[in-house]
PDB file of N, CA and C in Angstrom:
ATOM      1  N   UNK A   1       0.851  -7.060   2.175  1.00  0.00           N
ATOM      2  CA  UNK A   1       1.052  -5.922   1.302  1.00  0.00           C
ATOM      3  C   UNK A   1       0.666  -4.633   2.027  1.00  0.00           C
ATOM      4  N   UNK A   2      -0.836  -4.509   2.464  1.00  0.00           N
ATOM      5  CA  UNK A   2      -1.389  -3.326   3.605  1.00  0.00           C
ATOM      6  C   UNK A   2      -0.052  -2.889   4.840  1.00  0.00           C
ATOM      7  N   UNK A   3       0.480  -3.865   4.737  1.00  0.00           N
ATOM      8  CA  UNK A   3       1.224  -4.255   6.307  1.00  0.00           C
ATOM      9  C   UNK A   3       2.591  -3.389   5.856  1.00  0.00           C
ATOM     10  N   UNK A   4       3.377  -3.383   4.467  1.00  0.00           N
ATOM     11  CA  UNK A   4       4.383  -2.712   3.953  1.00  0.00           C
ATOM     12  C   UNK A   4       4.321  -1.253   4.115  1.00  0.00           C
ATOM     13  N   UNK A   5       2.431  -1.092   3.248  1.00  0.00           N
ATOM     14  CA  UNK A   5       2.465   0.155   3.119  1.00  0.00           C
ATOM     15  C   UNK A   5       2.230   1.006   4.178  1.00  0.00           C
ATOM     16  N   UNK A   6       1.995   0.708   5.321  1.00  0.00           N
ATOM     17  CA  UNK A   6       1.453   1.277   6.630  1.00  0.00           C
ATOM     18  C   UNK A   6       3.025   1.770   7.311  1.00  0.00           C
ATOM     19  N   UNK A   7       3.959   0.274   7.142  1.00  0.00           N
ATOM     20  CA  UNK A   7       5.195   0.657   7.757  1.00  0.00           C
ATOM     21  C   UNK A   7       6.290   2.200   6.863  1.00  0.00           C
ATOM     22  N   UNK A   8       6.527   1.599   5.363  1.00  0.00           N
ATOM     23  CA  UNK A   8       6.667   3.087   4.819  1.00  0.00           C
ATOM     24  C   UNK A   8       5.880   4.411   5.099  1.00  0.00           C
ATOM     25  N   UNK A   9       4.569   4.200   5.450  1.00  0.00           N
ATOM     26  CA  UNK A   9       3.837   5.551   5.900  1.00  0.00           C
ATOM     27  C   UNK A   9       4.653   5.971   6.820  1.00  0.00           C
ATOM     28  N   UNK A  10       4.894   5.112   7.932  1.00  0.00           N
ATOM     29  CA  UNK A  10       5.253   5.532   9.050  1.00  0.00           C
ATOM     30  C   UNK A  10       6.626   5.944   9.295  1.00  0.00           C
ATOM     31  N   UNK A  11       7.454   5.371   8.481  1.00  0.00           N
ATOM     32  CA  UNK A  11       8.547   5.606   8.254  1.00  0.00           C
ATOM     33  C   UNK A  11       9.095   7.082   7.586  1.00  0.00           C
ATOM     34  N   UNK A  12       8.110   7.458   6.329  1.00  0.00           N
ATOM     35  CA  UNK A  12       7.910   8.789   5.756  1.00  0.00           C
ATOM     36  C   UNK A  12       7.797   9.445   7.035  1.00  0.00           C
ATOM     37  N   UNK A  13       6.564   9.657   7.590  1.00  0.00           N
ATOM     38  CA  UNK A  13       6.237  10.771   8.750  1.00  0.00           C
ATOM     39  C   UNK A  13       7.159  10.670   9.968  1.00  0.00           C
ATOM     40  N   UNK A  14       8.049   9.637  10.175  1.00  0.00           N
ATOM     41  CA  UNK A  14       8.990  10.143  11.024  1.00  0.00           C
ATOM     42  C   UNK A  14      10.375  10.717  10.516  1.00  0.00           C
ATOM     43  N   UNK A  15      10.603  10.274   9.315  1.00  0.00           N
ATOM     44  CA  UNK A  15      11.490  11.215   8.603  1.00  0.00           C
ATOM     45  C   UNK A  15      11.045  12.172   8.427  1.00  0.00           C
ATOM     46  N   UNK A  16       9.764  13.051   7.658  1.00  0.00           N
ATOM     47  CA  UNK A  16       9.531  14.139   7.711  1.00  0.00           C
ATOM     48  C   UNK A  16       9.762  15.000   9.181  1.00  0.00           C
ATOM     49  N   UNK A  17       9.424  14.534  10.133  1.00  0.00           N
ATOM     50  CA  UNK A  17       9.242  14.953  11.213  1.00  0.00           C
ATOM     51  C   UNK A  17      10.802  15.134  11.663  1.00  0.00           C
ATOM     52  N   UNK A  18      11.778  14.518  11.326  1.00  0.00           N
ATOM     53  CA  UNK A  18      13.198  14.710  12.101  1.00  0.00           C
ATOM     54  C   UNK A  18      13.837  15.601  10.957  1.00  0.00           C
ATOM     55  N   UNK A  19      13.199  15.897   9.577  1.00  0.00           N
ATOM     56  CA  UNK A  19      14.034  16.317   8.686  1.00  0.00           C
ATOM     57  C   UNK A  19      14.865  15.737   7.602  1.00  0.00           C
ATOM     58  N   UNK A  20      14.664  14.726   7.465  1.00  0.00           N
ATOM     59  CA  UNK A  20      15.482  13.563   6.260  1.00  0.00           C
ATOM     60  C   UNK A  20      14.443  13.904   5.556  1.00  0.00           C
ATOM     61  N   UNK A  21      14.234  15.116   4.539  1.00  0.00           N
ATOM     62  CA  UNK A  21      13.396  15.427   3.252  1.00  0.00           C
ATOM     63  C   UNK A  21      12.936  13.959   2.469  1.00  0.00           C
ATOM     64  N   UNK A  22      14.727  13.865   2.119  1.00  0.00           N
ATOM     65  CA  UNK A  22      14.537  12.777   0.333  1.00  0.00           C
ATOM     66  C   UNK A  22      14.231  11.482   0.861  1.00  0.00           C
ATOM     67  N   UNK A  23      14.749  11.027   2.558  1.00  0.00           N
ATOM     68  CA  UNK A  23      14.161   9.909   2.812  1.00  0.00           C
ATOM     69  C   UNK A  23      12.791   9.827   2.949  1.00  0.00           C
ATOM     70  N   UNK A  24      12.100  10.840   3.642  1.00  0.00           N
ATOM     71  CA  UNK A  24      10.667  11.143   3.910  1.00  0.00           C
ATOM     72  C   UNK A  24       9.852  10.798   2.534  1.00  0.00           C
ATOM     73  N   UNK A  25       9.904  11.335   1.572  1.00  0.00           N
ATOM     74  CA  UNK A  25       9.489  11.859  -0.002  1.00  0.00           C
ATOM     75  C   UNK A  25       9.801  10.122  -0.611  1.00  0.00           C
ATOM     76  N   UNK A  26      11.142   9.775  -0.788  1.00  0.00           N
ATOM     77  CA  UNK A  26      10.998   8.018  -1.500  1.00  0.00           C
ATOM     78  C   UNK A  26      10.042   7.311  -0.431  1.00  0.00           C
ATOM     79  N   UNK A  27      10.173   7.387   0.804  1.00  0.00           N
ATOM     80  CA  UNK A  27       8.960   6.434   1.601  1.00  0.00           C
ATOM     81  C   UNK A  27       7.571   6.449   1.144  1.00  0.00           C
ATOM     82  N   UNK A  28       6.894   7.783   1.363  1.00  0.00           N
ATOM     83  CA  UNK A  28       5.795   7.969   0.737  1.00  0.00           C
ATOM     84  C   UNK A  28       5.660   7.843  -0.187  1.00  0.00           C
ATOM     85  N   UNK A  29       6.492   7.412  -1.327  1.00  0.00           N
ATOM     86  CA  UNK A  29       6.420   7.489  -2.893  1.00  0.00           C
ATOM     87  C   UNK A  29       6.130   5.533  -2.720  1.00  0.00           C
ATOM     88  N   UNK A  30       6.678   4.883  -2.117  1.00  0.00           N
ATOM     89  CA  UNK A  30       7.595   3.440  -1.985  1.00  0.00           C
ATOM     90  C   UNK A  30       5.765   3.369  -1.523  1.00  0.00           C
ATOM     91  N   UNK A  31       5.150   4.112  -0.347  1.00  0.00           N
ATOM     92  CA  UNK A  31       4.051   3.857  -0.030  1.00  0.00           C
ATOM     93  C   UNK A  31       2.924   4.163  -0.642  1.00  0.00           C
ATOM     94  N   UNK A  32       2.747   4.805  -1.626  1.00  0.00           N
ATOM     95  CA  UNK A  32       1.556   5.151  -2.564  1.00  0.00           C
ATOM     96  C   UNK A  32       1.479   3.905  -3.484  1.00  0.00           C
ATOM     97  N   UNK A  33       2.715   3.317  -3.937  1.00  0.00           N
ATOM     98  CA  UNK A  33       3.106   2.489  -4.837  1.00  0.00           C
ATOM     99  C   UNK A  33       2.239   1.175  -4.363  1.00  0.00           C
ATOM    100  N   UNK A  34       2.815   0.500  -3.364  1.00  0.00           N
ATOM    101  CA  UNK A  34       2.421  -0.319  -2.588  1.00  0.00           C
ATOM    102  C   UNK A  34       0.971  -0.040  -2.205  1.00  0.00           C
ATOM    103  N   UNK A  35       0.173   0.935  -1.738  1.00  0.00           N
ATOM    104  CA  UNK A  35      -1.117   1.268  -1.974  1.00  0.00           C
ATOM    105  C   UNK A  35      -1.849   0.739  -2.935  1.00  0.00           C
ATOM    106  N   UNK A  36      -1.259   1.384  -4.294  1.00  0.00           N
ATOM    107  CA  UNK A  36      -2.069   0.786  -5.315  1.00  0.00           C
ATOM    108  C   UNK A  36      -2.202  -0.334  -6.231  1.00  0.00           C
ATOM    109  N   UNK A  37      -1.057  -0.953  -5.691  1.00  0.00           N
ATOM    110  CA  UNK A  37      -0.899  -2.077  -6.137  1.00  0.00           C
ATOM    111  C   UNK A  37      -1.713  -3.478  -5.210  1.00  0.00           C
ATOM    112  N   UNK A  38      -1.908  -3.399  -3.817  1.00  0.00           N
ATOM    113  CA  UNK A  38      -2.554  -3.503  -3.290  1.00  0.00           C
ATOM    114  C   UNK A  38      -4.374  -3.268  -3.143  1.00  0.00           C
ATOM    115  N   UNK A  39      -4.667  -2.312  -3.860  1.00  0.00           N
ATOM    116  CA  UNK A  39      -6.186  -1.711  -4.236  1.00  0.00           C
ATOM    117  C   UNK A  39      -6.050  -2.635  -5.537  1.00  0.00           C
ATOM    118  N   UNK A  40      -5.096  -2.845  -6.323  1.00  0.00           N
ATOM    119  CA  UNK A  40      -5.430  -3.454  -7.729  1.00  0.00           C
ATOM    120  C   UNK A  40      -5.903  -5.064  -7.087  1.00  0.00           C
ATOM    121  N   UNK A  41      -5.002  -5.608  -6.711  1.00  0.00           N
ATOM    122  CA  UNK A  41      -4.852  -7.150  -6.197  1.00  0.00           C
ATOM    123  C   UNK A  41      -5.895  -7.353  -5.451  1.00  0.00           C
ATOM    124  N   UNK A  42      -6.728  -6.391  -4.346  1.00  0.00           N
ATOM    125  CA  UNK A  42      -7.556  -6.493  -4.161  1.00  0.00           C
ATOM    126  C   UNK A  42      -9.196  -6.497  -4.684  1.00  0.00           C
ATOM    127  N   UNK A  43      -8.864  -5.921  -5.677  1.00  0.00           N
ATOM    128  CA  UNK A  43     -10.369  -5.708  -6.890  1.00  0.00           C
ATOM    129  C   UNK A  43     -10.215  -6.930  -7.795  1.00  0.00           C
ATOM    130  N   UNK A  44      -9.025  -7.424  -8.107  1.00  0.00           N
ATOM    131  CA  UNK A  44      -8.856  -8.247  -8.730  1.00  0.00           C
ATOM    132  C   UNK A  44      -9.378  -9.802  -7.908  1.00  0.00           C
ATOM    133  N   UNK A  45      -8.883  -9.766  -6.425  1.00  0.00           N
ATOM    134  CA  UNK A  45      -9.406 -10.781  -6.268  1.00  0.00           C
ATOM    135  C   UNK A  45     -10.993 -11.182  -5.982  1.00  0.00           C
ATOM    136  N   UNK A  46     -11.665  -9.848  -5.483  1.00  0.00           N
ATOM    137  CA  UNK A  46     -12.951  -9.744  -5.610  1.00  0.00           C
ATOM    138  C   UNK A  46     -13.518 -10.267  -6.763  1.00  0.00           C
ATOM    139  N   UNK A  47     -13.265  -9.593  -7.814  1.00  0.00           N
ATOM    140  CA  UNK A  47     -13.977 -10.259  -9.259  1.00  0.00           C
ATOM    141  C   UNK A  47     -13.628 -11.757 -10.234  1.00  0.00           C
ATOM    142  N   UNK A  48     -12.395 -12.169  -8.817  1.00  0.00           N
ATOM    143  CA  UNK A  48     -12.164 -13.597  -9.356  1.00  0.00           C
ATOM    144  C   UNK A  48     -13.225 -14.436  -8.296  1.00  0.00           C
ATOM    145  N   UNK A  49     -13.022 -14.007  -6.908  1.00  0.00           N
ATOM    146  CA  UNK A  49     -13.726 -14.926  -6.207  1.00  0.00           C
ATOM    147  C   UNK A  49     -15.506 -14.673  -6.830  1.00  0.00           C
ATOM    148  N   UNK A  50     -16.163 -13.698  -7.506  1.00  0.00           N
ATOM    149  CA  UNK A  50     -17.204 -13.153  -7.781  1.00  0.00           C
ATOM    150  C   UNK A  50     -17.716 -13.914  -9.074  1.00  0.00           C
ATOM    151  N   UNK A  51     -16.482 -14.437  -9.927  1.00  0.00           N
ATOM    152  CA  UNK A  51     -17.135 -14.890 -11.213  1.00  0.00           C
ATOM    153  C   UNK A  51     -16.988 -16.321 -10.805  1.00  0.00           C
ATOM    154  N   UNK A  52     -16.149 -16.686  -9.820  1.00  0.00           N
ATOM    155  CA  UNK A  52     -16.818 -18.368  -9.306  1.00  0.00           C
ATOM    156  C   UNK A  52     -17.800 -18.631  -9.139  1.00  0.00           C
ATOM    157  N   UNK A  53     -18.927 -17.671  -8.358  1.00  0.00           N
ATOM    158  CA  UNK A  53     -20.128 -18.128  -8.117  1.00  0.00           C
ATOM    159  C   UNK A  53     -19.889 -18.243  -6.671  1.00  0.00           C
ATOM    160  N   UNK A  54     -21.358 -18.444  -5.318  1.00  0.00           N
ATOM    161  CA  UNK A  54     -20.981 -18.852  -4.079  1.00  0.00           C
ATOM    162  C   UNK A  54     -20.858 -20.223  -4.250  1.00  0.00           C
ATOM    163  N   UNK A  55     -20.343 -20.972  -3.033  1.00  0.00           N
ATOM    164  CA  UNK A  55     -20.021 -22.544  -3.030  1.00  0.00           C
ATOM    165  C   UNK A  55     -21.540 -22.414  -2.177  1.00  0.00           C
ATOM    166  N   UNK A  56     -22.289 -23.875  -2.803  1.00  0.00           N
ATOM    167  CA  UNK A  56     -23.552 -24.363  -2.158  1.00  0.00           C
ATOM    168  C   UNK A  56     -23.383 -25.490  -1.188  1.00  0.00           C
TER     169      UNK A  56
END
């Protein structure tokens, strides 16, 4: 998921950089998305592996 949003980053800033505005602007949008959906899945799995308990 990290791995998507890194490539749309990168993809945004080289469109920004050559001038493709609306491609630049949906990348970063495609990549915020993927960000936080990623920050969710990740908190989520924290507080699943957290209410298991450690393994003894």
């Amino acid at each position: 998921m990290l791995h998507w949003t890194i490539t749309f980053l990168i993809l945004a800033l080289v469109a920004g950089l050559l001038g493709f505005t609306g491609l630049a602007g949906a990348s970063y949008q495609i990549a915020q998305i993927l960000f936080v959906v990623f920050l969710v899945l990740l908190v989520v799995s924290f507080l699943k592996g957290g209410l298991k308990g450690s393994p003894r």
